[in-house]
C-alpha atoms as a PDB file:
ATOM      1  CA  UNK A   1     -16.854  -2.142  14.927  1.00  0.00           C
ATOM      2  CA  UNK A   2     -15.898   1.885  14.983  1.00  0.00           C
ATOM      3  CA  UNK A   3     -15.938   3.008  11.410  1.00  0.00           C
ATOM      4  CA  UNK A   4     -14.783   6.088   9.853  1.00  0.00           C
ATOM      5  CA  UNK A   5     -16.168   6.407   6.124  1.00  0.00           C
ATOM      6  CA  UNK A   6     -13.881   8.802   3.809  1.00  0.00           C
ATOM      7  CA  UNK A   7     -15.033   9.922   0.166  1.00  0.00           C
ATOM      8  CA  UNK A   8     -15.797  12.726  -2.029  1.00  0.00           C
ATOM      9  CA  UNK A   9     -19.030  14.875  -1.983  1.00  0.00           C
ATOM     10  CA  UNK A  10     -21.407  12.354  -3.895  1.00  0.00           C
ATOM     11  CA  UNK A  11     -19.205   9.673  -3.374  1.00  0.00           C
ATOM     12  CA  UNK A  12     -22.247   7.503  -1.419  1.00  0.00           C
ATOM     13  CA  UNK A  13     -20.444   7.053   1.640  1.00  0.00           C
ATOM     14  CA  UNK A  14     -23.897   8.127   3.057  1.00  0.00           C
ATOM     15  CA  UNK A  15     -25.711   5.382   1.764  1.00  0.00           C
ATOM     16  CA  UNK A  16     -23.229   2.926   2.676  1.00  0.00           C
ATOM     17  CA  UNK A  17     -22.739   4.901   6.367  1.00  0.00           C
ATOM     18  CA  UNK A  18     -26.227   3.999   6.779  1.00  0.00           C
ATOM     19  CA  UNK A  19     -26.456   0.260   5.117  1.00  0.00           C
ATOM     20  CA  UNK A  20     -24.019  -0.665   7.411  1.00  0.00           C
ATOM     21  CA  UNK A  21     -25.167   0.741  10.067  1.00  0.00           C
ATOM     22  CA  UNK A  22     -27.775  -1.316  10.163  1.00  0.00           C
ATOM     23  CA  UNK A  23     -26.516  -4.595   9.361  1.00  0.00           C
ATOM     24  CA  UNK A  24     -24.141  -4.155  12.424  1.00  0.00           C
ATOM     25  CA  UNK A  25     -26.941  -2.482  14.856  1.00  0.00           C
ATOM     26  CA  UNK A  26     -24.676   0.267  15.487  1.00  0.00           C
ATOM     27  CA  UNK A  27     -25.642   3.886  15.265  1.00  0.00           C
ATOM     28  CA  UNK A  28     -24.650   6.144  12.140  1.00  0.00           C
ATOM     29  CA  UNK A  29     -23.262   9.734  13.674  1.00  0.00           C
ATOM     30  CA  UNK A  30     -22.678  12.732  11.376  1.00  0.00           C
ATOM     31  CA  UNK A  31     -21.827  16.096  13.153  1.00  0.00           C
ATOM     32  CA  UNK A  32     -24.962  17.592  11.893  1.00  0.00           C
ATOM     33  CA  UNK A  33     -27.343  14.864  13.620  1.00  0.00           C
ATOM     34  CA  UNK A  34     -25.000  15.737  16.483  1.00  0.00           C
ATOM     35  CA  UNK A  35     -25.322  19.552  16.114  1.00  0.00           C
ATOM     36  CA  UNK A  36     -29.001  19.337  15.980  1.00  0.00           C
ATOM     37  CA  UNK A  37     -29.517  17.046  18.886  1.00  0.00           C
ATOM     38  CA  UNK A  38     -26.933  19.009  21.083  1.00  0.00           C
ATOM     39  CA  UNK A  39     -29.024  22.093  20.243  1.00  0.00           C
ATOM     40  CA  UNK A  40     -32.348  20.564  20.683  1.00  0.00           C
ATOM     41  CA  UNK A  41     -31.390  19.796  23.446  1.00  0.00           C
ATOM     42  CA  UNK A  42     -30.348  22.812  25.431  1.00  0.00           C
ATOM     43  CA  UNK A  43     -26.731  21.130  26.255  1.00  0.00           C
ATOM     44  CA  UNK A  44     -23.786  23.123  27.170  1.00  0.00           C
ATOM     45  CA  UNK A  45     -22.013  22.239  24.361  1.00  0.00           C
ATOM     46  CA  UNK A  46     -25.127  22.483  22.154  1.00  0.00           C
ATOM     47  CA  UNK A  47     -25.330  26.659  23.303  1.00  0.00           C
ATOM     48  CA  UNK A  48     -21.611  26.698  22.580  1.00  0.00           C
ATOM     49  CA  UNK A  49     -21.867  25.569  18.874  1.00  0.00           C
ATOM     50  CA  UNK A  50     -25.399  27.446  18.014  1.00  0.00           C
ATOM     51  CA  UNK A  51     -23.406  30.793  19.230  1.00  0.00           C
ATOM     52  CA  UNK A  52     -21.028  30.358  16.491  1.00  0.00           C
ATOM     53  CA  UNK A  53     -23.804  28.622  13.927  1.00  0.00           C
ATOM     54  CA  UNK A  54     -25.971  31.740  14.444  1.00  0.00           C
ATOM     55  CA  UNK A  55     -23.347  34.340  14.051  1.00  0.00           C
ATOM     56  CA  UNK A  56     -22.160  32.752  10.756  1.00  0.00           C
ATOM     57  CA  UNK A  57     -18.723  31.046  11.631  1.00  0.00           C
ATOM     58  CA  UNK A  58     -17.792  27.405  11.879  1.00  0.00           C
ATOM     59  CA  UNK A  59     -17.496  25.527  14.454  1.00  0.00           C
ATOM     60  CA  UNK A  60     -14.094  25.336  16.048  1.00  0.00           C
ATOM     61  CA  UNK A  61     -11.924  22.240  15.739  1.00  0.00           C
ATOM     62  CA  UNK A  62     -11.823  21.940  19.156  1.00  0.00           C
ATOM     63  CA  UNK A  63     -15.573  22.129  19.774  1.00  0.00           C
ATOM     64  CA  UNK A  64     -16.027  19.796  17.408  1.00  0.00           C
ATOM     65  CA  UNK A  65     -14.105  17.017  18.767  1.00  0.00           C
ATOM     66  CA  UNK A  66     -16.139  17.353  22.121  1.00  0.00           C
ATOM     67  CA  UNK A  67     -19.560  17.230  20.837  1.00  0.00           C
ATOM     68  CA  UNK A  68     -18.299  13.871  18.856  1.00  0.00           C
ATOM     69  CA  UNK A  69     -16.735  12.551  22.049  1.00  0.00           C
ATOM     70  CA  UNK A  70     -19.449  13.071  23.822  1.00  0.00           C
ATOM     71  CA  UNK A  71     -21.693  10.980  21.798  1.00  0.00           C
ATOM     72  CA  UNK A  72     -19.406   8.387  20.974  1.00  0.00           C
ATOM     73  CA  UNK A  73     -19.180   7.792  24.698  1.00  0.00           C
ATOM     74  CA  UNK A  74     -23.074   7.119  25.047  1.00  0.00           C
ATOM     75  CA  UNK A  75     -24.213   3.414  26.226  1.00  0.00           C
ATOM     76  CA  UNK A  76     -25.677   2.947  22.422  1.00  0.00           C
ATOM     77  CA  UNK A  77     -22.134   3.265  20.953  1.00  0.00           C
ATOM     78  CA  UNK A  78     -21.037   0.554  23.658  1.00  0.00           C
ATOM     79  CA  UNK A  79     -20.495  -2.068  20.408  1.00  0.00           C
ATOM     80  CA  UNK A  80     -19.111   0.688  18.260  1.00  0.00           C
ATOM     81  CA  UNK A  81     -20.079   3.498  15.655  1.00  0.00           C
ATOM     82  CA  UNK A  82     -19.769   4.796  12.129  1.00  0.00           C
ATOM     83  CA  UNK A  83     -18.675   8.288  12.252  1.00  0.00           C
ATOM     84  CA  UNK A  84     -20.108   9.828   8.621  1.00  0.00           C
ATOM     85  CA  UNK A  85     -18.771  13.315   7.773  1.00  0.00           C
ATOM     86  CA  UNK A  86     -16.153  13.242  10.820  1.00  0.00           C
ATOM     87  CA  UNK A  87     -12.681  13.816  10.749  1.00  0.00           C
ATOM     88  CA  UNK A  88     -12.720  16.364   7.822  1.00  0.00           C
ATOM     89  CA  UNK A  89      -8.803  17.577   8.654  1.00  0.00           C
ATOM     90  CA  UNK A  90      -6.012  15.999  10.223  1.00  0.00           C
ATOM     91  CA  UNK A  91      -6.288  17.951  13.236  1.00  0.00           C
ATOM     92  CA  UNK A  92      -9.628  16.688  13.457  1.00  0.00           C
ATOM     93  CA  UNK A  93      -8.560  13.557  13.193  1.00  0.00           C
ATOM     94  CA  UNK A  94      -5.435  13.638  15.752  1.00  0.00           C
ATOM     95  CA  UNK A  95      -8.074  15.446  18.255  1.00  0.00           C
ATOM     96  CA  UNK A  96     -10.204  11.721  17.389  1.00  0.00           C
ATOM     97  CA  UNK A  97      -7.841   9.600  18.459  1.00  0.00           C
ATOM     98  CA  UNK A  98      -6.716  11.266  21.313  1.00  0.00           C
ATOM     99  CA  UNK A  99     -10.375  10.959  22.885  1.00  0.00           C
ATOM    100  CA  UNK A 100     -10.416   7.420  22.013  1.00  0.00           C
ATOM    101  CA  UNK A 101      -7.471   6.856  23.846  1.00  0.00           C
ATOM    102  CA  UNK A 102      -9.110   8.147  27.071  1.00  0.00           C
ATOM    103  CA  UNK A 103     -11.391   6.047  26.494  1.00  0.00           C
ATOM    104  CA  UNK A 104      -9.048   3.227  25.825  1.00  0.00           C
ATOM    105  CA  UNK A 105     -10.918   2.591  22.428  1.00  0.00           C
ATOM    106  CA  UNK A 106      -9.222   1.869  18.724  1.00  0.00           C
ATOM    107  CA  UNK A 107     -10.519   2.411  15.319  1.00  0.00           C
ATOM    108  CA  UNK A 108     -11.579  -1.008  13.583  1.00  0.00           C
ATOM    109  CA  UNK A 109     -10.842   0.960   9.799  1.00  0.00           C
ATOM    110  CA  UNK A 110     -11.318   3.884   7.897  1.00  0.00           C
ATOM    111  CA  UNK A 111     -13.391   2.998   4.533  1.00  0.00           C
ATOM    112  CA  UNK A 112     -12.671   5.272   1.464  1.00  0.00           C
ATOM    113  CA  UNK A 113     -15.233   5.046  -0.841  1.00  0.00           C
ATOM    114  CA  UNK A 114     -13.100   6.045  -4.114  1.00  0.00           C
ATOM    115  CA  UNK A 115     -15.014   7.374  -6.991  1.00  0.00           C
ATOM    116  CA  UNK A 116     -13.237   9.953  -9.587  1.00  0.00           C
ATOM    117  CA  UNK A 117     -14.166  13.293 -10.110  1.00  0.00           C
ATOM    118  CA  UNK A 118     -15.697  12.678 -13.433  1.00  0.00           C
ATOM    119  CA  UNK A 119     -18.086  10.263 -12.171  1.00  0.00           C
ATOM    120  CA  UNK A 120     -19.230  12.642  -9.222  1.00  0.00           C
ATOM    121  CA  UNK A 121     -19.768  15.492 -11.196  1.00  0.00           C
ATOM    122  CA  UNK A 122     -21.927  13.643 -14.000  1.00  0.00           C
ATOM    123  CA  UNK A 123     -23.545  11.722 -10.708  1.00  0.00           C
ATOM    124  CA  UNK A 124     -24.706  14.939  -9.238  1.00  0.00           C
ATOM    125  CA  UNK A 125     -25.297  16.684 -12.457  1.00  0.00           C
ATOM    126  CA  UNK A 126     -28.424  14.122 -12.960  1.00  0.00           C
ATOM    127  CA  UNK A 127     -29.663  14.638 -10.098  1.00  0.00           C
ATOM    128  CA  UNK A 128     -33.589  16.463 -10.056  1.00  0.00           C
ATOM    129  CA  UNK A 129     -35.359  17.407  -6.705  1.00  0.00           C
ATOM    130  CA  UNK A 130     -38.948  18.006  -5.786  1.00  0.00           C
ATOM    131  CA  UNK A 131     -38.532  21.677  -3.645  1.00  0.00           C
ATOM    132  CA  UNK A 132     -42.349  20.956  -2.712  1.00  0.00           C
ATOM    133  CA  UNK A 133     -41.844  17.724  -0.680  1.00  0.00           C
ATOM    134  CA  UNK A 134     -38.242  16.858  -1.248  1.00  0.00           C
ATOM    135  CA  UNK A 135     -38.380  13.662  -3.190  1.00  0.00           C
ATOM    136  CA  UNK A 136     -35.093  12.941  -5.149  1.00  0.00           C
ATOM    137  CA  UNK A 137     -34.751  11.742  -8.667  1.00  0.00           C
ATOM    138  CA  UNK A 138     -32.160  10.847 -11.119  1.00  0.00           C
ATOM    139  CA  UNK A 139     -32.049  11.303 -14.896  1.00  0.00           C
ATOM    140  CA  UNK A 140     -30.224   7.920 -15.656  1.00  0.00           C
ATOM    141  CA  UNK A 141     -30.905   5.654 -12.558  1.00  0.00           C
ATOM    142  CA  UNK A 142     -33.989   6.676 -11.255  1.00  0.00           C
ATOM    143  CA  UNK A 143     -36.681   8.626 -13.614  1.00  0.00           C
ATOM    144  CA  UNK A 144     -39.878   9.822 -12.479  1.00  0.00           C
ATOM    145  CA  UNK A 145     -42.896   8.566 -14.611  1.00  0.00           C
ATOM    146  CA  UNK A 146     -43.220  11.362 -16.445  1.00  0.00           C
ATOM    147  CA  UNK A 147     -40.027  13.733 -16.963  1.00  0.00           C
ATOM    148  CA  UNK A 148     -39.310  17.021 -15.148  1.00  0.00           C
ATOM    149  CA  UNK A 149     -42.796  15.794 -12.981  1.00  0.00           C
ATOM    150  CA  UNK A 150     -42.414  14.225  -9.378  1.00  0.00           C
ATOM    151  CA  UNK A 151     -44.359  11.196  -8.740  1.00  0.00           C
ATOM    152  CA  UNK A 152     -45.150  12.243  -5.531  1.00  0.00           C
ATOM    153  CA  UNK A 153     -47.003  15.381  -5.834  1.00  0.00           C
ATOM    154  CA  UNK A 154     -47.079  16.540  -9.313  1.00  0.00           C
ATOM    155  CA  UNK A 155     -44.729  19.466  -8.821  1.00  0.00           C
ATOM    156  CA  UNK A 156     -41.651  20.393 -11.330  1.00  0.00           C
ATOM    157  CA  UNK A 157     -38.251  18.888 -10.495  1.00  0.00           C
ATOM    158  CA  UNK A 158     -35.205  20.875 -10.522  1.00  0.00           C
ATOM    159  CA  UNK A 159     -31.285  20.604 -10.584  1.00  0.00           C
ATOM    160  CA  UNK A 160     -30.121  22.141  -7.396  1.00  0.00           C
ATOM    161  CA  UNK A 161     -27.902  24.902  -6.877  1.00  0.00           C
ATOM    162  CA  UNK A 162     -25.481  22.365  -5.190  1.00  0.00           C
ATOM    163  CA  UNK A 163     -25.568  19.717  -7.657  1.00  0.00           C
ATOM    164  CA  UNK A 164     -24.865  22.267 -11.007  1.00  0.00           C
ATOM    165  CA  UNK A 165     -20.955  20.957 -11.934  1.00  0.00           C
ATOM    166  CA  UNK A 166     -19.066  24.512 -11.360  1.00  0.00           C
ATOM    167  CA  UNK A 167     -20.650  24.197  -7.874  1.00  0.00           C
ATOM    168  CA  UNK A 168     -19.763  20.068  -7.196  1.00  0.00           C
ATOM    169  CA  UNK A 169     -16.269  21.151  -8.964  1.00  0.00           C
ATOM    170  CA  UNK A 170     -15.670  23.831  -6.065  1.00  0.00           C
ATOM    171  CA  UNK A 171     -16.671  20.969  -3.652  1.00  0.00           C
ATOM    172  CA  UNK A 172     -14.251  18.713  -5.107  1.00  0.00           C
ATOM    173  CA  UNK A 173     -11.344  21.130  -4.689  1.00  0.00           C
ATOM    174  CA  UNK A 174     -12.010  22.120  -1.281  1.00  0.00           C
ATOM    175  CA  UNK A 175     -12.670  18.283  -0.400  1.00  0.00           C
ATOM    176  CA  UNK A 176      -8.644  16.976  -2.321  1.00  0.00           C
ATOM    177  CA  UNK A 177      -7.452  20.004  -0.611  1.00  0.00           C
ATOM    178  CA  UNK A 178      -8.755  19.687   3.500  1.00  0.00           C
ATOM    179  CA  UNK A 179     -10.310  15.799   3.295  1.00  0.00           C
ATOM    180  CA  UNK A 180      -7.619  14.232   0.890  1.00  0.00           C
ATOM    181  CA  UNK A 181      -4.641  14.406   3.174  1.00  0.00           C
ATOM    182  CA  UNK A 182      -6.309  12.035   5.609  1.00  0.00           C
ATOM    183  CA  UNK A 183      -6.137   9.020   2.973  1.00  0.00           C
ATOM    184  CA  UNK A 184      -2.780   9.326   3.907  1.00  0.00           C
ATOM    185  CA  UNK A 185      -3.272   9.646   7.501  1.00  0.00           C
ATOM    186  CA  UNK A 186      -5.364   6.355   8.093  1.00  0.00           C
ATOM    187  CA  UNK A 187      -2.841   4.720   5.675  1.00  0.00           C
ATOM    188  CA  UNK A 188       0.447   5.441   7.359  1.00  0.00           C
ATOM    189  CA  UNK A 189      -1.927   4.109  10.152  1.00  0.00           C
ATOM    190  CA  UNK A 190      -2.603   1.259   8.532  1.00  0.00           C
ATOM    191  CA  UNK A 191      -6.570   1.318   8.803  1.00  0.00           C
ATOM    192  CA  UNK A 192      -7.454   2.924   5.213  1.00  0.00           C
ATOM    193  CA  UNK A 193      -9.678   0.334   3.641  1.00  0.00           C
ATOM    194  CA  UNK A 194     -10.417   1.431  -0.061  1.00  0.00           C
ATOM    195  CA  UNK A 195     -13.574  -0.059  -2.280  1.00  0.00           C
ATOM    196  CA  UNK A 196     -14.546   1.035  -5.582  1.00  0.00           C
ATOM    197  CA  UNK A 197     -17.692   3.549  -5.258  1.00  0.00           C
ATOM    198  CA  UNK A 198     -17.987   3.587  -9.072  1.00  0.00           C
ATOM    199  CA  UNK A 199     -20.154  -0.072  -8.971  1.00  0.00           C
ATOM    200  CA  UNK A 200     -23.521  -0.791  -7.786  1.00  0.00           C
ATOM    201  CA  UNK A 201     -24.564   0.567  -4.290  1.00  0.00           C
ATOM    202  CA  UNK A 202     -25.139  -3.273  -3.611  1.00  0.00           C
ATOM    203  CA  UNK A 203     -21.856  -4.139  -4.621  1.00  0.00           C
ATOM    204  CA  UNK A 204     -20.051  -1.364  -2.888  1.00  0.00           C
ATOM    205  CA  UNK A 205     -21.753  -2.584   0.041  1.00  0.00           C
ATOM    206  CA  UNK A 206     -20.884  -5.990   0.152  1.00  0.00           C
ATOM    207  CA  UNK A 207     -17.216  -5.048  -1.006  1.00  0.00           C
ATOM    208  CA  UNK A 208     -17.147  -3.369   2.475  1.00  0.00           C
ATOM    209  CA  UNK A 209     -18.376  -5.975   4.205  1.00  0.00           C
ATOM    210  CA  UNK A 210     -15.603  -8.115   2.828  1.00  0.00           C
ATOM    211  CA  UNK A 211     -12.927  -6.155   3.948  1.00  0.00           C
ATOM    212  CA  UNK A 212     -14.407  -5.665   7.028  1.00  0.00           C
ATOM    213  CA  UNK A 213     -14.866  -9.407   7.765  1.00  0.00           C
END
C-alpha cells in the first residue's frame, strides 16, 4: 500500500497519515521527519538541505525529491508507505513518480481528505496550547478541566500565532493556490480517492479504509 494523503492545513490528514499507518504496519514519512533524520544524521544529502535550512531558503524541488527517494527505498518501506506532507506542487509530484518508476513501483491512491475552509478556520480557531509542555486542547471537542488552565501542569493555554484565522486564511490561499492543482493531477491519474474530513476522526478513518479495500 503506497499512500499519498492530500488536504488542507487542519484538514487531519495527519491523524489519519498516522492511524493508518499503523493498521497497515507501514511507516508514516513527512519531509520534516526526513529532514531531521537526514541531518541527524550527518548524510550527504542531510548537509545539502541544512545549508539551505540555515541560510533561510527552502529546500529545492530537486533536493527534495532525493531525500524522499531515498527513504522510500529503505527495506522498512519494502510493503509500502504513506507519504504525509509530500508532493506539495506538481513538479514535486512528476519528480515522485519518476523515482518510482526506477524503482519499478506504482502509487496504490492519493487520499484527499476534503474539509471546507469554513470548517478549518473555526477548527483551528479553537484550538488552545500549553507553551510550557505542549499539551493541546480544544474549546469545543476537547476542554481542559478548568478553562484557559492545562491539565497537565497548571500553566495558561493560549491560541497560537498559527492557528489565529487571518493567519490559517493565508495558509489556505497559499495551500488552493500550490497544493490544489494536484487534486487534479492524481485525478486525471485516476488515483484521487476523496472522503469527507468534516465527520468524526473515526469515521474518516474507516471511510478510508473502505476505499482502500
Amino acid at each position: 500500500m503506497r499512500l499519498i494523503m492530500l488536504g488542507a492545513p487542519g484538514a487531519g490528514k495527519g491523524t489519519q497519515a498516522a492511524r493508518l499507518a499503523e493498521a497497515y504496519g507501514i511507516p508514516h514519512i513527512s519531509t520534516g521527519d526526513i529532514f531531521r533524520a537526514n541531518i541527524k544524521g550527518g548524510t550527504e544529502l542531510g548537509r545539502k538541505a541544512k545549508s539551505y535550512m540555515d541560510a533561510g531558503q527552502l529546500v529545492p524541488d530537486e533536493l527534495v525529491c532525493d531525500l524522499v527517494a531515498d527513504r522510500i527505498s529503505q527495506s522498512d518501506c519494502e510493503k509500502g508507505f504513506i507519504l504525509d506532507g509530500f508532493p506539495r506542487t506538481i513538479p514535486q509530484a512528476e519528480a515522485l513518480s519518476a523515482a518510482l518508476d526506477k524503482m519499478g513501483l506504482t502509487l496504490s491512491a492519493a487520499v484527499n481528505v476534503d474539509v471546507p475552509d469554513d470548517n478549518i478556520i473555526r477548527r483551528m480557531g479553537g484550538r488552545r496550547a500549553c507553551l510550557k509542555c505542549g499539551a493541546t486542547y480544544h474549546i469545543e471537542h476537547l476542554k481542559p478541566a478548568v478553562e484557559g488552565i492545562c491539565d497537565k501542569c497548571g500553566s495558561e493555554l493560549v491560541l497560537r500565532d498559527d492557528d489565529k484565522p487571518e493567519t490559517v486564511k493565508t495558509r489556505l490561499n497559499v495551500y488552493h493556490e500550490q497544493t490544489q492543482p494536484l487534486i487534479d493531477y492524481y485525478e486525471k491519474a485516476g488515483l484521487l480517492r476523496t472522503v469527507d474530513g468534516t465527520v468524526s476522526a473515526d469515521a474518516v478513518f474507516e471511510a478510508i479504509r473502505s476505499i482502500l479495500a
